[in-house]
Protein backbone atom coordinates (compact mmCIF):
# COMPACT_ATOMS: atom_id res chain seq x y z
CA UNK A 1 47.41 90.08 3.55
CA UNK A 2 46.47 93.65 5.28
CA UNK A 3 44.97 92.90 8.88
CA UNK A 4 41.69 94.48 7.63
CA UNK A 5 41.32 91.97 5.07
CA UNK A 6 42.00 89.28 8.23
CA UNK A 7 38.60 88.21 9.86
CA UNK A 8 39.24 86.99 13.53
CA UNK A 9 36.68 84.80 15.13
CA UNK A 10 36.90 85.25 19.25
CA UNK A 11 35.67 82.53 21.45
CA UNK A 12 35.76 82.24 24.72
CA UNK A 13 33.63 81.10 28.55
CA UNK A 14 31.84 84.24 29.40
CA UNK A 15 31.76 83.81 33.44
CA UNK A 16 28.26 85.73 33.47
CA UNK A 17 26.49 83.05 30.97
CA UNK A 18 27.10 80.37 33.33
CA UNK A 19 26.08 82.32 36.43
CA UNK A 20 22.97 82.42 34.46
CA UNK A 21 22.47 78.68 34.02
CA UNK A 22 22.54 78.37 37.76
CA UNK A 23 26.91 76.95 37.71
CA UNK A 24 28.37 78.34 40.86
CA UNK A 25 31.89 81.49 41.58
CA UNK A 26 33.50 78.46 41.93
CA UNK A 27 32.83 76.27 38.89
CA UNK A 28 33.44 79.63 37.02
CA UNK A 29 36.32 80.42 38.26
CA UNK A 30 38.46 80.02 35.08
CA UNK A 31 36.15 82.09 33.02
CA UNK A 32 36.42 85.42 32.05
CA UNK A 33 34.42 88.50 32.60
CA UNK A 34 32.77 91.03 30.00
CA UNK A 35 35.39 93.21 30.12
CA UNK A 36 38.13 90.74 29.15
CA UNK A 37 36.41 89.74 26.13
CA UNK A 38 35.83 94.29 25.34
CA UNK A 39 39.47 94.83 25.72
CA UNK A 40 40.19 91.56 23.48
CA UNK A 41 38.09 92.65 20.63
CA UNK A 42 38.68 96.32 20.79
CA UNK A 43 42.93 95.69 21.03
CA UNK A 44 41.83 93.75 18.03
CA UNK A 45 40.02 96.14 16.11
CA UNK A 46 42.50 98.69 16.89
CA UNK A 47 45.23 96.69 15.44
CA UNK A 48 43.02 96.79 12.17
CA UNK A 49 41.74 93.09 12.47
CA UNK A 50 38.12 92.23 11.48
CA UNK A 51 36.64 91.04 14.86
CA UNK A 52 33.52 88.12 15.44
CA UNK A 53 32.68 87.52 18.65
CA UNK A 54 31.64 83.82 18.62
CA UNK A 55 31.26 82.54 22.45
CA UNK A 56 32.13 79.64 23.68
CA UNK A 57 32.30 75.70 22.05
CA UNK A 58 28.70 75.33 21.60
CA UNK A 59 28.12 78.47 19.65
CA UNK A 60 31.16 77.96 17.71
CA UNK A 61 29.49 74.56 17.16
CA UNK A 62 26.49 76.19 16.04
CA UNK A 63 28.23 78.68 13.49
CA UNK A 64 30.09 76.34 12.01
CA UNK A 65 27.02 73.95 11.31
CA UNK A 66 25.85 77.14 9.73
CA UNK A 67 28.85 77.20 7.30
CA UNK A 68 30.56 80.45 9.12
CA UNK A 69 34.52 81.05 8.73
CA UNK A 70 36.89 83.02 9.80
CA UNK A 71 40.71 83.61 8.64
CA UNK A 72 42.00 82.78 12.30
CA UNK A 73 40.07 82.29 15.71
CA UNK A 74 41.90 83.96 19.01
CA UNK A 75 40.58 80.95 21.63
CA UNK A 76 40.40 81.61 25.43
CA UNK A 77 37.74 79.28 26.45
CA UNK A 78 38.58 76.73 28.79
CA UNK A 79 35.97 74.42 28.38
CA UNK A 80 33.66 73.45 31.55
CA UNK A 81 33.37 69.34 31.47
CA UNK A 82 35.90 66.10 31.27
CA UNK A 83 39.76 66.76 32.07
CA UNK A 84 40.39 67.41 28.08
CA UNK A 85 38.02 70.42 28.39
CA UNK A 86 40.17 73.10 26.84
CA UNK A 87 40.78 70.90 23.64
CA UNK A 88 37.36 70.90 22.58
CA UNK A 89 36.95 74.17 21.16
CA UNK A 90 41.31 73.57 19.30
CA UNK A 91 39.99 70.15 18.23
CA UNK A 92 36.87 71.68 16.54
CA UNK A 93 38.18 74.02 14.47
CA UNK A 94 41.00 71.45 13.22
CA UNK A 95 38.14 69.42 12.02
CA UNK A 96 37.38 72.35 9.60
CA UNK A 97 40.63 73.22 8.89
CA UNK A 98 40.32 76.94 10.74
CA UNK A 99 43.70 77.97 12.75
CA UNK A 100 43.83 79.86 15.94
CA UNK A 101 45.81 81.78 18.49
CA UNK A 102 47.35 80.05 21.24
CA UNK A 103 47.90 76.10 21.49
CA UNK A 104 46.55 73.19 19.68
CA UNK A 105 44.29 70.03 20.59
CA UNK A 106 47.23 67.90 22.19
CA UNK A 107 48.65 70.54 23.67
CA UNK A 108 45.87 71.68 25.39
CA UNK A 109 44.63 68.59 26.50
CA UNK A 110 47.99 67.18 27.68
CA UNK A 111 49.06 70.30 29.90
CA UNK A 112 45.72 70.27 31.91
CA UNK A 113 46.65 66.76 33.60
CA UNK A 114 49.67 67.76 35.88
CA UNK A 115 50.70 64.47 35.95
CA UNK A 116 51.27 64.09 32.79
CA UNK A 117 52.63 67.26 31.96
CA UNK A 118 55.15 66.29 34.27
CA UNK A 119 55.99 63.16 32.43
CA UNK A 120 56.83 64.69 29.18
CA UNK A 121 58.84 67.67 30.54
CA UNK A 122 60.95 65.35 32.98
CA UNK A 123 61.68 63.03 29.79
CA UNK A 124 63.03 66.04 27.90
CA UNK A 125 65.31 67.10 31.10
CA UNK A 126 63.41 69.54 32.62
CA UNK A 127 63.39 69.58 36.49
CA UNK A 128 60.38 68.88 38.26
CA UNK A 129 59.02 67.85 41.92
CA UNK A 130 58.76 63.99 42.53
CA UNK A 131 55.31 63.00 42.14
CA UNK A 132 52.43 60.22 42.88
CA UNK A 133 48.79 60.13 41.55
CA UNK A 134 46.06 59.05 43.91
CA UNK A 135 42.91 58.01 42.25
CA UNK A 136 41.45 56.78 45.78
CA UNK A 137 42.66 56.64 49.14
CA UNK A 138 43.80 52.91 48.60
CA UNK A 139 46.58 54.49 46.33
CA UNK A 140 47.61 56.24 49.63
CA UNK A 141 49.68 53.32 50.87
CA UNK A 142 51.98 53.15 47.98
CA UNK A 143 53.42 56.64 48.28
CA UNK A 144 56.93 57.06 49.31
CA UNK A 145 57.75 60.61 48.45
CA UNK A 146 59.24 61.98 52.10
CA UNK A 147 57.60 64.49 53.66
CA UNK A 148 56.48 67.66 53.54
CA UNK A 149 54.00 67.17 50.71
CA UNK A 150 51.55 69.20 48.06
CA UNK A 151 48.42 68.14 47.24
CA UNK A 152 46.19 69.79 44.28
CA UNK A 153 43.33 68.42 41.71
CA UNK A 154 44.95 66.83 38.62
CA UNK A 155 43.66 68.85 36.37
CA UNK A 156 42.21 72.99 37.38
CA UNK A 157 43.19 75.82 37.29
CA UNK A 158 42.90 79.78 39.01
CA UNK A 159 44.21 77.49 42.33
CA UNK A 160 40.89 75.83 42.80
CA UNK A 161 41.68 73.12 45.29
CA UNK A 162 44.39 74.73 46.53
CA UNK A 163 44.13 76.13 49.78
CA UNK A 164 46.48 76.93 53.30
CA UNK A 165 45.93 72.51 53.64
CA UNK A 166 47.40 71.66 50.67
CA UNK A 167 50.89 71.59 52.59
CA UNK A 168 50.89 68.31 54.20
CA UNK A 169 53.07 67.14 57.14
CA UNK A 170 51.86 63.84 57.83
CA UNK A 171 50.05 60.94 56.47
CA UNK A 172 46.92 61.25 58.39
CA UNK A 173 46.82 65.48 56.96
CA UNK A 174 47.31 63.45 53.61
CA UNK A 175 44.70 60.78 53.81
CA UNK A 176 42.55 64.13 54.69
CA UNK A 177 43.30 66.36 52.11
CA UNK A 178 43.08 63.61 49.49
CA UNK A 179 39.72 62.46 50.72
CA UNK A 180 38.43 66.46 50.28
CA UNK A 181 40.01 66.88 47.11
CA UNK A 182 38.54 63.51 45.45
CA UNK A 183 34.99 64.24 46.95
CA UNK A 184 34.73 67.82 45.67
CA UNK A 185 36.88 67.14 42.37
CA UNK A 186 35.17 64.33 41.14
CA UNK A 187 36.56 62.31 38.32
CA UNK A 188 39.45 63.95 38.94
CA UNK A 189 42.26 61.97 40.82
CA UNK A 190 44.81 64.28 43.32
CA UNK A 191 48.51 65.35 42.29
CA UNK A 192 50.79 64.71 45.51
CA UNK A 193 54.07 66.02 45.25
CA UNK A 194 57.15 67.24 47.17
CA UNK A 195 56.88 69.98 48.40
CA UNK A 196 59.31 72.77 47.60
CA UNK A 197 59.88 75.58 49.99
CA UNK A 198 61.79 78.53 48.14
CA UNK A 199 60.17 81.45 45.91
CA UNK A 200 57.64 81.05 43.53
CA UNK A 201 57.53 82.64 40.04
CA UNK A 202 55.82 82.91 36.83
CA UNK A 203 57.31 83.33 33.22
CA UNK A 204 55.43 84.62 30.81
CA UNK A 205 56.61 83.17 26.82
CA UNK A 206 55.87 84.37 23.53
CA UNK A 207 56.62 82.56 20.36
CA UNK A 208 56.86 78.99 19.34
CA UNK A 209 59.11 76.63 18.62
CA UNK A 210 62.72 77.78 18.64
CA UNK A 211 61.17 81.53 18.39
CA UNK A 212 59.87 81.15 21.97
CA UNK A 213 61.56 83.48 24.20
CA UNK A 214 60.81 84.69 28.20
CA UNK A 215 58.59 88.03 28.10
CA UNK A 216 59.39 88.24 31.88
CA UNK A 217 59.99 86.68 35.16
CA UNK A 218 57.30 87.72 38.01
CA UNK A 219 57.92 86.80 41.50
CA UNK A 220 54.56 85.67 43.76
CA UNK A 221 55.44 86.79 47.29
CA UNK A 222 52.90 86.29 50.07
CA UNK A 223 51.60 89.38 52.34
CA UNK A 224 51.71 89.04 55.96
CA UNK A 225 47.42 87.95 55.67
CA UNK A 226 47.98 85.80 52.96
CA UNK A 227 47.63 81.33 53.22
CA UNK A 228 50.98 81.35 54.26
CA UNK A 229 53.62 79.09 51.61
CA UNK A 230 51.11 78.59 48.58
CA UNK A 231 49.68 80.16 45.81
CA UNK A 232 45.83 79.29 46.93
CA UNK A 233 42.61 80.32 45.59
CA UNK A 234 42.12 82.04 48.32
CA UNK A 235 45.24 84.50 47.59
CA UNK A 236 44.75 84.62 43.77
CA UNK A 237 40.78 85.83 44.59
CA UNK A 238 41.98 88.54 46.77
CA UNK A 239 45.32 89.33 45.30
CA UNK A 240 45.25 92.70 45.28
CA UNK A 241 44.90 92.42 49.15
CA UNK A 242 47.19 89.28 50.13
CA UNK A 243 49.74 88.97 47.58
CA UNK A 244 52.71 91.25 45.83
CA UNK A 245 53.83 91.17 42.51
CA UNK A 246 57.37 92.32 41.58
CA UNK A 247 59.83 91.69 38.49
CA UNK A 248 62.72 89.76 38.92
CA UNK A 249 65.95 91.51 37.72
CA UNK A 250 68.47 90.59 35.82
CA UNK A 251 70.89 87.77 36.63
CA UNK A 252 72.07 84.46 36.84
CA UNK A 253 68.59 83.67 38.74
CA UNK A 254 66.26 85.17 36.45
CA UNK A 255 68.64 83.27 33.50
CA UNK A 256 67.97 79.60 34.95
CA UNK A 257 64.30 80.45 35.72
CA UNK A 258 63.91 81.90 31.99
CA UNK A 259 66.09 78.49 30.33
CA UNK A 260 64.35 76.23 32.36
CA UNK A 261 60.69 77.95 31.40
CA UNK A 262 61.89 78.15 27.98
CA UNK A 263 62.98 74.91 27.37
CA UNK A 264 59.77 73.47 29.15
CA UNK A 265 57.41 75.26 26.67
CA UNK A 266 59.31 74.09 23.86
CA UNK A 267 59.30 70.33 25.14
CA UNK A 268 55.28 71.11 25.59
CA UNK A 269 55.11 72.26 22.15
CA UNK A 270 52.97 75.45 23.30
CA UNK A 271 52.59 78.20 21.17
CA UNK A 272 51.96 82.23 20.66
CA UNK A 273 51.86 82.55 24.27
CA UNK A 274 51.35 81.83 27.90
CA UNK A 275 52.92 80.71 31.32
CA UNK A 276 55.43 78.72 32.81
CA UNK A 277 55.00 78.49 37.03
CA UNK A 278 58.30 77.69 38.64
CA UNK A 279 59.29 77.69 42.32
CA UNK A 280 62.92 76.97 43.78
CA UNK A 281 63.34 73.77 45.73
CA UNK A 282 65.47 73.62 49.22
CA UNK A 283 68.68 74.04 47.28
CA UNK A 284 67.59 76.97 45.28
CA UNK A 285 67.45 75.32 42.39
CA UNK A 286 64.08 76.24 40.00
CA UNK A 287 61.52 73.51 39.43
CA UNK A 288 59.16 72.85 36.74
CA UNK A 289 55.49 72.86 38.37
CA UNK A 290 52.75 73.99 35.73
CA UNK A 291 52.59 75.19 32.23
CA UNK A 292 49.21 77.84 31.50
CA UNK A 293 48.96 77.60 27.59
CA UNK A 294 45.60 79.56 28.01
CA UNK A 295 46.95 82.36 30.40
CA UNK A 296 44.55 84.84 31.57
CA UNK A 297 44.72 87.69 29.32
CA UNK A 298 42.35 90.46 31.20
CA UNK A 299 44.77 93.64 31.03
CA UNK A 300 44.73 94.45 34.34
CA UNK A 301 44.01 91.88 36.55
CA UNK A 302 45.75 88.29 34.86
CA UNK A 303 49.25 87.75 35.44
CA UNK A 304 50.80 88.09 31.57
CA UNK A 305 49.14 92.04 31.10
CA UNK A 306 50.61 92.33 34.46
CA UNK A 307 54.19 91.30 34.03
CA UNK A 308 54.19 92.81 30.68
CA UNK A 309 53.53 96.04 32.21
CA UNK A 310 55.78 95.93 34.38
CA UNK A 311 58.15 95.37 31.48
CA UNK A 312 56.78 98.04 29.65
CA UNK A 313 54.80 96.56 27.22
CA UNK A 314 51.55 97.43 26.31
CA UNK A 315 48.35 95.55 26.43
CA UNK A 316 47.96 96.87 22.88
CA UNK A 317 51.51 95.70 21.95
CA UNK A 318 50.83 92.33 23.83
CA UNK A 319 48.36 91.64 21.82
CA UNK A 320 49.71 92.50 18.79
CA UNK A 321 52.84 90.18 19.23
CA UNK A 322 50.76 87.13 20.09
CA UNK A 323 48.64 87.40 16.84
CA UNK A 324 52.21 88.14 15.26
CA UNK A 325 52.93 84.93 16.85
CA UNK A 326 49.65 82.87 15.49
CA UNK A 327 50.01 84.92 11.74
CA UNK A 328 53.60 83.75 11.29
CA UNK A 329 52.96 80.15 12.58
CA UNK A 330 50.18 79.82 9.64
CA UNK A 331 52.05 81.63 7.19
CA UNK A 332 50.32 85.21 7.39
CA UNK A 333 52.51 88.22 8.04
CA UNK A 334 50.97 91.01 10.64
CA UNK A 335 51.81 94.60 9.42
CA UNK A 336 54.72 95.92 11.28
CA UNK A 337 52.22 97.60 13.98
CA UNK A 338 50.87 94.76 15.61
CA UNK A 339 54.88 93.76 16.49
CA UNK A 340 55.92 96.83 17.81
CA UNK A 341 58.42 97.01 20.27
């Protein structure tokens, strides 16, 4: 099948809709702005797909009801309510039988709870930061993980919760953190875990399956202004201010932070692409910390567009290999533009 014969549906969390409904920067945080969702559908249309700008789960709700279709749907939203919030709109369209870009139901919901992310990629070998859930402060009492500590919501993203306390050097910071988090996160319990001091980078993965492979390796290092030792809200909002992005080159390094991404997507089951975030614990040895199956995808301002740059790759080219990705996962075949090198 030609790509102009291929109808894509696009959904996705327009930020500006729910600034409109009275939601606040923060609860929008995740969602993207008009001029992600222009460069998505005009890459699109310029790789010769036939593009239908849907919206987000409610209006794909309401087209379906209507008996629209589309050949494949390239999903961003993120959903806005209950911790399995990005599977809504995946386990929708598997209810009519229409595939999409990016990862499925389980997927989706299983990689926004840390915890439990963390549970299936330590069971298939993959190193990761000792960990305890608190659900209240009662919970408190039973952790033994030595100190220093990390504290974040269970299950957000873009940093939110994150912030210069999130390092914790004593019980009574802990208790304090935890209390903050739980009060402004609610229904959500906190992830505590070790803290690990050494560099902090992101991989960015296309493929699936055994045809996953590491796009590139980007290195998060803090500027002098910067919340010093984490990757906070704070610093991702003002990046372009407080934080420096660099590729990491080649070598053994970059090899153990690519295997260890690699092999964590693949125990995820994640597919077409997205991120792996990885930091190196006292020993300098990389740790598993979260998996990003919906990666931000604005070209110039989300951290997969950016790496790929850096790389070399175009947003156009980008683009084209993820829907390469998604057509030869449902047994489509791009034309030989849309996988350019």
């Amino acid at each position: 099948m030609k790509n102009e014969e291929i109808s894509v549906g696009l959904t996705y969390d327009l930020r500006d809709d729910y600034l409109a409904e009275g939601y606040s920067e923060i609860d929008t945080a995740e969602f993207d702005r008009a001029d992600t969702i222009d460069s998505i559908d005009v890459t699109l249309t310029k790789l010769g797909y036939k593009v239908d700008r849907i919206g987000n789960v409610k209006a794909l709700a309401a087209r379906l009801v209507k008996g629209d279709t589309w050949d494949i749907v390239f999903n961003i939203c993120e959903g806005l309510h209950g911790i399995g919030r990005e599977a809504q709109v995946p386990a929708l369209l598997d209810a009519y039988e229409i595939p999409h870009v990016f990862s499925d139901a389980l997927v989706c919901a299983l990689t926004l709870h840390k915890g439990m992310t963390k549970d299936v990629v330590r069971a298939a070998g993959v190193a990761t930061p000792d960990y305890a859930v608190v659900h209240d402060l009662s919970d408190i009492a039973n952790i033994t993980l030595p100190l220093p500590l990390f504290a974040k919501p269970i299950a957000e993203g873009t940093g939110k919760g994150i912030s210069a306390q999130s390092k914790i050097n004593s019980l009574a910071e802990l208790r304090k953190i935890c209390r903050k988090l739980l009060g402004e996160h609610k229904g959500q319990p906190v992830l505590v875990e070790r803290f690990l001091p050494g560099r902090e980078f992101t991989v960015g993965i296309i493929g699936t399956g055994r045809k996953a492979r590491a796009l590139a390796t980007m290195e998060i290092v803090l500027l002098e202004n910067a919340d010093a030792e984490v990757y906070s809200y704070r610093n991702k909002e003002e990046c372009e201010e407080l934080v420096q992005y660099q590729l990491l080159g080649a070598g053994q390094l970059r090899q153990q932070v690519e295997s260890l991404a690699v092999q964590s997507w693949q125990a995820l089951g994640c597919r077409d692409a997205g991120r792996i975030d990885i930091r190196l614990d006292e020993s300098g040895q990389p740790q598993f910390i979260e998996v990003n199956p919906l990666a931000g995808i604005h070209p110039e301002h989300s951290d997969l567009p950016i790496m790929a740059a850096k790389k070399g790759v175009s947003y156009h080219v980008l683009i084209g290999r993820i829907m390469s990705s998604a057509m030869q996962r449902i047994g489509q075949v791009a034309k030989a533009e849309s996988v350019a090198a």
